[in-house]
N, C-alpha and C. Protein backbone atom coordinates (compact mmCIF):
# COMPACT_ATOMS: atom_id res chain seq x y z
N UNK A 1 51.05 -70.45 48.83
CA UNK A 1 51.38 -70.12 47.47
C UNK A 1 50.21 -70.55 46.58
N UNK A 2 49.82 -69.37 45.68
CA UNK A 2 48.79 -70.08 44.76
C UNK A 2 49.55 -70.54 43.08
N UNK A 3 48.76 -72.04 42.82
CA UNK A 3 49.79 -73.08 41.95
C UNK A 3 49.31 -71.82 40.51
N UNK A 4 48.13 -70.99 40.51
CA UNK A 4 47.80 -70.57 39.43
C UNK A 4 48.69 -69.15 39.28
N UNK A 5 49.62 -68.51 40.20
CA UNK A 5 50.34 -67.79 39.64
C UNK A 5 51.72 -68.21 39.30
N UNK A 6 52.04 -69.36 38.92
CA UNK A 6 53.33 -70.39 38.63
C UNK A 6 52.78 -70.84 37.13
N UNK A 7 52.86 -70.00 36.03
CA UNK A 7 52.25 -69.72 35.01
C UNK A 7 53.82 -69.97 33.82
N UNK A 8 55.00 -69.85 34.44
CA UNK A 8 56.04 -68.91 33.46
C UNK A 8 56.91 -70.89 33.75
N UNK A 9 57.11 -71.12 32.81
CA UNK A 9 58.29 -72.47 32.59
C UNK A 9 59.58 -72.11 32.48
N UNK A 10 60.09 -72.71 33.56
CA UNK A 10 61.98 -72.31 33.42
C UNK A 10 63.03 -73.24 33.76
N UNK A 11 63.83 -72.90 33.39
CA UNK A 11 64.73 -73.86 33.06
C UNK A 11 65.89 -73.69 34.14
N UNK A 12 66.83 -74.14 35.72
CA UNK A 12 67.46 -73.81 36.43
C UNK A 12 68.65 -74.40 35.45
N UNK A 13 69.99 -73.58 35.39
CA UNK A 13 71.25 -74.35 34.87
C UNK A 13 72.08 -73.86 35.48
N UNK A 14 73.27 -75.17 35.34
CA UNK A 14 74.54 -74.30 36.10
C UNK A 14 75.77 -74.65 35.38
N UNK A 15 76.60 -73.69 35.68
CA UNK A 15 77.75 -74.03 34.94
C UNK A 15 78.72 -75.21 35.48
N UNK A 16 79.18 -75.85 34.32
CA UNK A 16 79.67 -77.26 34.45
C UNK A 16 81.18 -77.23 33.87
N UNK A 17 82.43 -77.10 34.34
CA UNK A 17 83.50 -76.89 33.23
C UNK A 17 84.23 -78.85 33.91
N UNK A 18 84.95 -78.55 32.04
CA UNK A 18 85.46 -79.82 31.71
C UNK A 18 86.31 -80.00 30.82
N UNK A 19 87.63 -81.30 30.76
CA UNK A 19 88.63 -81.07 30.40
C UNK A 19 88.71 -81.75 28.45
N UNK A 20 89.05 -81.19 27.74
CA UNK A 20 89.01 -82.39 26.58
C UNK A 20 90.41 -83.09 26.86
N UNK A 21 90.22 -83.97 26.01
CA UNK A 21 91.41 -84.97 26.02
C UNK A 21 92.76 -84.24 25.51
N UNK A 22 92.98 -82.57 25.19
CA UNK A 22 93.93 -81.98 25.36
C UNK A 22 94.28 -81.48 26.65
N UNK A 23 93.16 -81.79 27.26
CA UNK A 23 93.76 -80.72 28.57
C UNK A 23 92.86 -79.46 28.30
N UNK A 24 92.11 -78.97 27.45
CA UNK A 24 91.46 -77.57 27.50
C UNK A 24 90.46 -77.54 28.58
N UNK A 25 89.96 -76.92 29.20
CA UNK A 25 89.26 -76.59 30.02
C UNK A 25 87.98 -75.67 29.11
N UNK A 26 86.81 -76.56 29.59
CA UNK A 26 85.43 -76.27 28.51
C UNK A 26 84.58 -76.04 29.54
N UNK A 27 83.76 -75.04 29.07
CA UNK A 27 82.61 -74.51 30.28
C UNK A 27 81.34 -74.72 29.10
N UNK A 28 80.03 -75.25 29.89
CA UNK A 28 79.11 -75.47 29.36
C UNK A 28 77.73 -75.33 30.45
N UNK A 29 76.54 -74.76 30.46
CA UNK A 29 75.55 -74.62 30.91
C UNK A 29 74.88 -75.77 30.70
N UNK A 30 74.53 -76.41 31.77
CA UNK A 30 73.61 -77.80 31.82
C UNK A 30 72.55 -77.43 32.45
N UNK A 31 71.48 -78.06 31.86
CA UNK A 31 69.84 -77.90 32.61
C UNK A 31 69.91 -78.93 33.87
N UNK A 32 69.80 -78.33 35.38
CA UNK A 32 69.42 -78.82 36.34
C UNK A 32 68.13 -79.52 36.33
N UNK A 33 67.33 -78.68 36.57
CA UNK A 33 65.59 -78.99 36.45
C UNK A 33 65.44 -77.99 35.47
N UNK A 34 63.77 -78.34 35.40
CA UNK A 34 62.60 -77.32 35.09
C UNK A 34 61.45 -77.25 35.78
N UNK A 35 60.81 -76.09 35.62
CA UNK A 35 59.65 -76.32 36.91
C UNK A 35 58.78 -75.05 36.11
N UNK A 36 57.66 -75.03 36.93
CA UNK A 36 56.62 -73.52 36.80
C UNK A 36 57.48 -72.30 37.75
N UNK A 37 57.06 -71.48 37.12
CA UNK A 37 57.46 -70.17 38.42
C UNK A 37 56.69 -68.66 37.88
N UNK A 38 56.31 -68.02 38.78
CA UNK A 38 56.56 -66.46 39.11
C UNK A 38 57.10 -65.66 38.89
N UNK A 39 57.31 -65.20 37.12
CA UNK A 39 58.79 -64.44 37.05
C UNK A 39 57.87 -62.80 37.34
N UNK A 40 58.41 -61.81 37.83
CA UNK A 40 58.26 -60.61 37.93
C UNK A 40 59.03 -59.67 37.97
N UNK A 41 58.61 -58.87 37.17
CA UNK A 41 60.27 -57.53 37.11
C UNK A 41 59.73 -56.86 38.22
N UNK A 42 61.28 -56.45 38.85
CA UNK A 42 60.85 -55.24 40.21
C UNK A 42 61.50 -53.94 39.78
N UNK A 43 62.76 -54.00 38.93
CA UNK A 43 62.97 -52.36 39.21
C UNK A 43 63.89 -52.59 37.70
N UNK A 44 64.10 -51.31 36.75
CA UNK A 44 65.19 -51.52 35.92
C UNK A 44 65.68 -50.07 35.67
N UNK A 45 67.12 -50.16 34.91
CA UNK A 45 67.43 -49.07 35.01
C UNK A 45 68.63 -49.33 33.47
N UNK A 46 68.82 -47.96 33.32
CA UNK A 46 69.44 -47.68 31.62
C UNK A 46 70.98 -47.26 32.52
N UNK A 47 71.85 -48.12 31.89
CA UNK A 47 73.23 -46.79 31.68
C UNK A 47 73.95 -46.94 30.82
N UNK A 48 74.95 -45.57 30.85
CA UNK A 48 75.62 -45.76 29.13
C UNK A 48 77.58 -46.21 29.89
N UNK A 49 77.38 -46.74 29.26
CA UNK A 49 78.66 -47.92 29.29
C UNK A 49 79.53 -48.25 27.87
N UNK A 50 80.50 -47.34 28.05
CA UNK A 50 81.67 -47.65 26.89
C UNK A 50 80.94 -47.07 25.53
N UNK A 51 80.23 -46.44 25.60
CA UNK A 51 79.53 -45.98 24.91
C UNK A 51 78.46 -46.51 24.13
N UNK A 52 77.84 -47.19 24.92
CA UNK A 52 76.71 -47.76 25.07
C UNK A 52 75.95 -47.77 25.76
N UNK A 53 74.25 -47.83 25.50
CA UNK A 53 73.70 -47.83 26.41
C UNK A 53 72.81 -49.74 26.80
N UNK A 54 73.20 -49.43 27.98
CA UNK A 54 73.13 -51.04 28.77
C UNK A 54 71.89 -50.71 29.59
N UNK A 55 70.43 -51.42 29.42
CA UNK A 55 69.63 -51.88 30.63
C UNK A 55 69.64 -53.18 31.20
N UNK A 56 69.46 -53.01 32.52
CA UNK A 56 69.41 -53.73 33.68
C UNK A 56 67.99 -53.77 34.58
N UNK A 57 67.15 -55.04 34.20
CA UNK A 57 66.15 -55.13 34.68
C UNK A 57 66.27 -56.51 36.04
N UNK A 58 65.63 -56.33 37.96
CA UNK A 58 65.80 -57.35 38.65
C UNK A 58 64.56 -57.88 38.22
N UNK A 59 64.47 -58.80 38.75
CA UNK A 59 63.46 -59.91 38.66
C UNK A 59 63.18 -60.74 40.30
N UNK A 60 62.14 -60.99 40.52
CA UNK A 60 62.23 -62.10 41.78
C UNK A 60 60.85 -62.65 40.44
N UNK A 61 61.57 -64.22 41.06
CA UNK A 61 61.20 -65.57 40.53
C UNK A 61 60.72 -66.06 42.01
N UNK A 62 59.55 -66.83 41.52
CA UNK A 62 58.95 -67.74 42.92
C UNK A 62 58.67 -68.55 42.42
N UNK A 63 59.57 -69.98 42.76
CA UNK A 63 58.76 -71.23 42.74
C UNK A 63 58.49 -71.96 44.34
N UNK A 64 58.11 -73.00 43.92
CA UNK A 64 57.92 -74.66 44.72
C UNK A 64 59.51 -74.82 45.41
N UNK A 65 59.38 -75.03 47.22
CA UNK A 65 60.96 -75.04 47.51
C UNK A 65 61.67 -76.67 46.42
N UNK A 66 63.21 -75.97 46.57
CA UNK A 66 63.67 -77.16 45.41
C UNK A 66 65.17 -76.80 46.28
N UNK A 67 66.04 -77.89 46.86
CA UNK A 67 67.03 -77.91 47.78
C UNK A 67 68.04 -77.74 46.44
N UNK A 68 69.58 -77.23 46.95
CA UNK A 68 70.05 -77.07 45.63
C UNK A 68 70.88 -75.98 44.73
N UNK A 69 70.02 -74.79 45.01
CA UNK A 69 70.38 -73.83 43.69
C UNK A 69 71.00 -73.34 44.49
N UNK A 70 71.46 -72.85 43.70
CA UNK A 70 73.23 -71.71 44.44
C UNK A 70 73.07 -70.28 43.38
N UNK A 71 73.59 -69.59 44.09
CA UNK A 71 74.08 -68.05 43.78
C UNK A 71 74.65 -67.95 42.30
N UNK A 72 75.30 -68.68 42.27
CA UNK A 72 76.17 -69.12 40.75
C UNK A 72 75.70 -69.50 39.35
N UNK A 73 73.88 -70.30 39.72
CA UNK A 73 73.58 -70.49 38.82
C UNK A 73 72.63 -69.35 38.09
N UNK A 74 72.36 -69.77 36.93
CA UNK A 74 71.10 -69.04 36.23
C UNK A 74 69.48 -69.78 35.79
N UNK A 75 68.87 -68.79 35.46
CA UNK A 75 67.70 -69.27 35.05
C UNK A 75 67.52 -68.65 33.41
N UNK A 76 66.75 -69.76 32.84
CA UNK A 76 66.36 -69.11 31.55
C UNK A 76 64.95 -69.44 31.21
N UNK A 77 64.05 -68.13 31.11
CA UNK A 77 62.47 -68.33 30.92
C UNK A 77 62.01 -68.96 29.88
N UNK A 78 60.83 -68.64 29.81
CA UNK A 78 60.13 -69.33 28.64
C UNK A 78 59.88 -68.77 27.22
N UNK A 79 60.72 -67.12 27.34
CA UNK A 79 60.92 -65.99 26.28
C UNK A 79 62.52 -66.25 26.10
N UNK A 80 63.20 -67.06 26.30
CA UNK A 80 64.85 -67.35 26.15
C UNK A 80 65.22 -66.05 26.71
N UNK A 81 65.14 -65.73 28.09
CA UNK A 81 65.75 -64.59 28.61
C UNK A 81 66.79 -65.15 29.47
N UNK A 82 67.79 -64.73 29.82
CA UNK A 82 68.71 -65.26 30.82
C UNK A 82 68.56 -64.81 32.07
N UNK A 83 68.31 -65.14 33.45
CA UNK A 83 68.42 -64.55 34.17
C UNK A 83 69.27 -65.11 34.89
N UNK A 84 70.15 -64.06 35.45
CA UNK A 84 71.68 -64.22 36.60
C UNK A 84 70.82 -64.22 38.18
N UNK A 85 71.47 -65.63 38.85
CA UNK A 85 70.70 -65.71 39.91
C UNK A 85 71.78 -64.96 40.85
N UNK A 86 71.27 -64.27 41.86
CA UNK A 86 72.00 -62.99 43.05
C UNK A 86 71.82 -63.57 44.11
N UNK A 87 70.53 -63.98 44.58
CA UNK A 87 70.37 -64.38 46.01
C UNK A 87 68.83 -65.79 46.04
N UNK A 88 69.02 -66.92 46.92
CA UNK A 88 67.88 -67.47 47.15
C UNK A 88 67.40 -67.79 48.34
N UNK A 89 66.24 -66.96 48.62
CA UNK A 89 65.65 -67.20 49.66
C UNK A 89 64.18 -67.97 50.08
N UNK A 90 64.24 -68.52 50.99
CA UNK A 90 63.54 -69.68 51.60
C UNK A 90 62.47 -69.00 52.49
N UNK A 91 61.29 -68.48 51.96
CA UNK A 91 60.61 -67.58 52.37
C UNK A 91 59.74 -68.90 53.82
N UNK A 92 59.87 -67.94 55.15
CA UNK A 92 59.52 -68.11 56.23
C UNK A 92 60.37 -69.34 56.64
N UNK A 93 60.99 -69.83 55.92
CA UNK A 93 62.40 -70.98 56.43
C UNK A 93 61.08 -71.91 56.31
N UNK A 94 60.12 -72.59 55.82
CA UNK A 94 59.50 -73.70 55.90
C UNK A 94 59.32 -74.31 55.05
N UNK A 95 59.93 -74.27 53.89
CA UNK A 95 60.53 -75.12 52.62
C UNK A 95 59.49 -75.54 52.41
N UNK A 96 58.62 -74.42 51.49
CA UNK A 96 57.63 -74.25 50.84
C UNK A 96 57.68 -74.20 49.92
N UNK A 97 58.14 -72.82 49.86
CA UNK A 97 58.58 -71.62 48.14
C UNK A 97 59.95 -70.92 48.57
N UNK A 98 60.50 -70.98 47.30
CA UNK A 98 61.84 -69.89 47.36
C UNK A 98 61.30 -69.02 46.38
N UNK A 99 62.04 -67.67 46.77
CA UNK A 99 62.21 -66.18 46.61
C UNK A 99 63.28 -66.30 45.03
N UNK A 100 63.41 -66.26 44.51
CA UNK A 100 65.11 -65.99 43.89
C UNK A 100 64.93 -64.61 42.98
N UNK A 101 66.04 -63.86 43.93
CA UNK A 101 66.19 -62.49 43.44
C UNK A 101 67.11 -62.77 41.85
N UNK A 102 66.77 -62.13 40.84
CA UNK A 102 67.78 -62.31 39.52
C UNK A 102 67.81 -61.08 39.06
N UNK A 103 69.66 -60.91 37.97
CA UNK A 103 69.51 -59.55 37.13
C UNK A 103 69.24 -60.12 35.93
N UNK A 104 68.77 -59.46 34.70
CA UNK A 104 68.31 -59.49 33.55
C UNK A 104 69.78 -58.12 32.92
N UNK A 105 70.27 -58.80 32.05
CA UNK A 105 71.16 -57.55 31.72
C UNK A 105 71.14 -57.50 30.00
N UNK A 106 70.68 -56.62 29.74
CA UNK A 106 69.70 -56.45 28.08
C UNK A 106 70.52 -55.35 27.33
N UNK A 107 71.15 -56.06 26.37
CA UNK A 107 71.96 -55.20 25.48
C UNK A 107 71.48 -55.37 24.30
């Protein structure tokens, strides 16, 4: 991996829910880490939805391996974009660098 294409600062979070002293049940996004990474768009696409039109851009993110992230969480760049994490992969299994496939969903 070269450290000079790990250019983009991001933020890993995950969702955290919790009770108040009524009993409500509160969901809140907490920052895991932060690190450098690789963000790159791979494919996007327009559709019209409820009468709207909705794009959907993927992304694969590459950082530094980091034990940990799950399917569930998200990432948010260094442009306050959200990205929904889909899949993370552990490129050549030698816990190097992970892969993480993400959607970008832009309304």
């Amino acid at each position: 991996m070269r450290a000079g294409r790990l250019r983009h600062r991001i933020n890993i979070q995950r969702l955290e829910k919790s009770r108040t002293p009524l009993g409500e049940v509160v969901e809140s996004w907490n920052d895991l880490f932060s690190c450098y990474a690789d963000v790159r768009p791979l494919t996007g696409k327009e559709t019209y939805i409820s009468q709207q039109m909705a794009a959907e851009v993927n992304h694969e993110v590459t950082i530094r391996y980091r034990s940990g992230i799950k399917a569930a969480d998200r990432i948010i760049n260094n442009h306050g974009r959200i990205l929904d994490i889909k899949s993370v992969l552990d490129v050549y299994g030698r816990g190097r660098e992970l892969k993480i496939l993400c959607r970008e969903v832009v309304k």
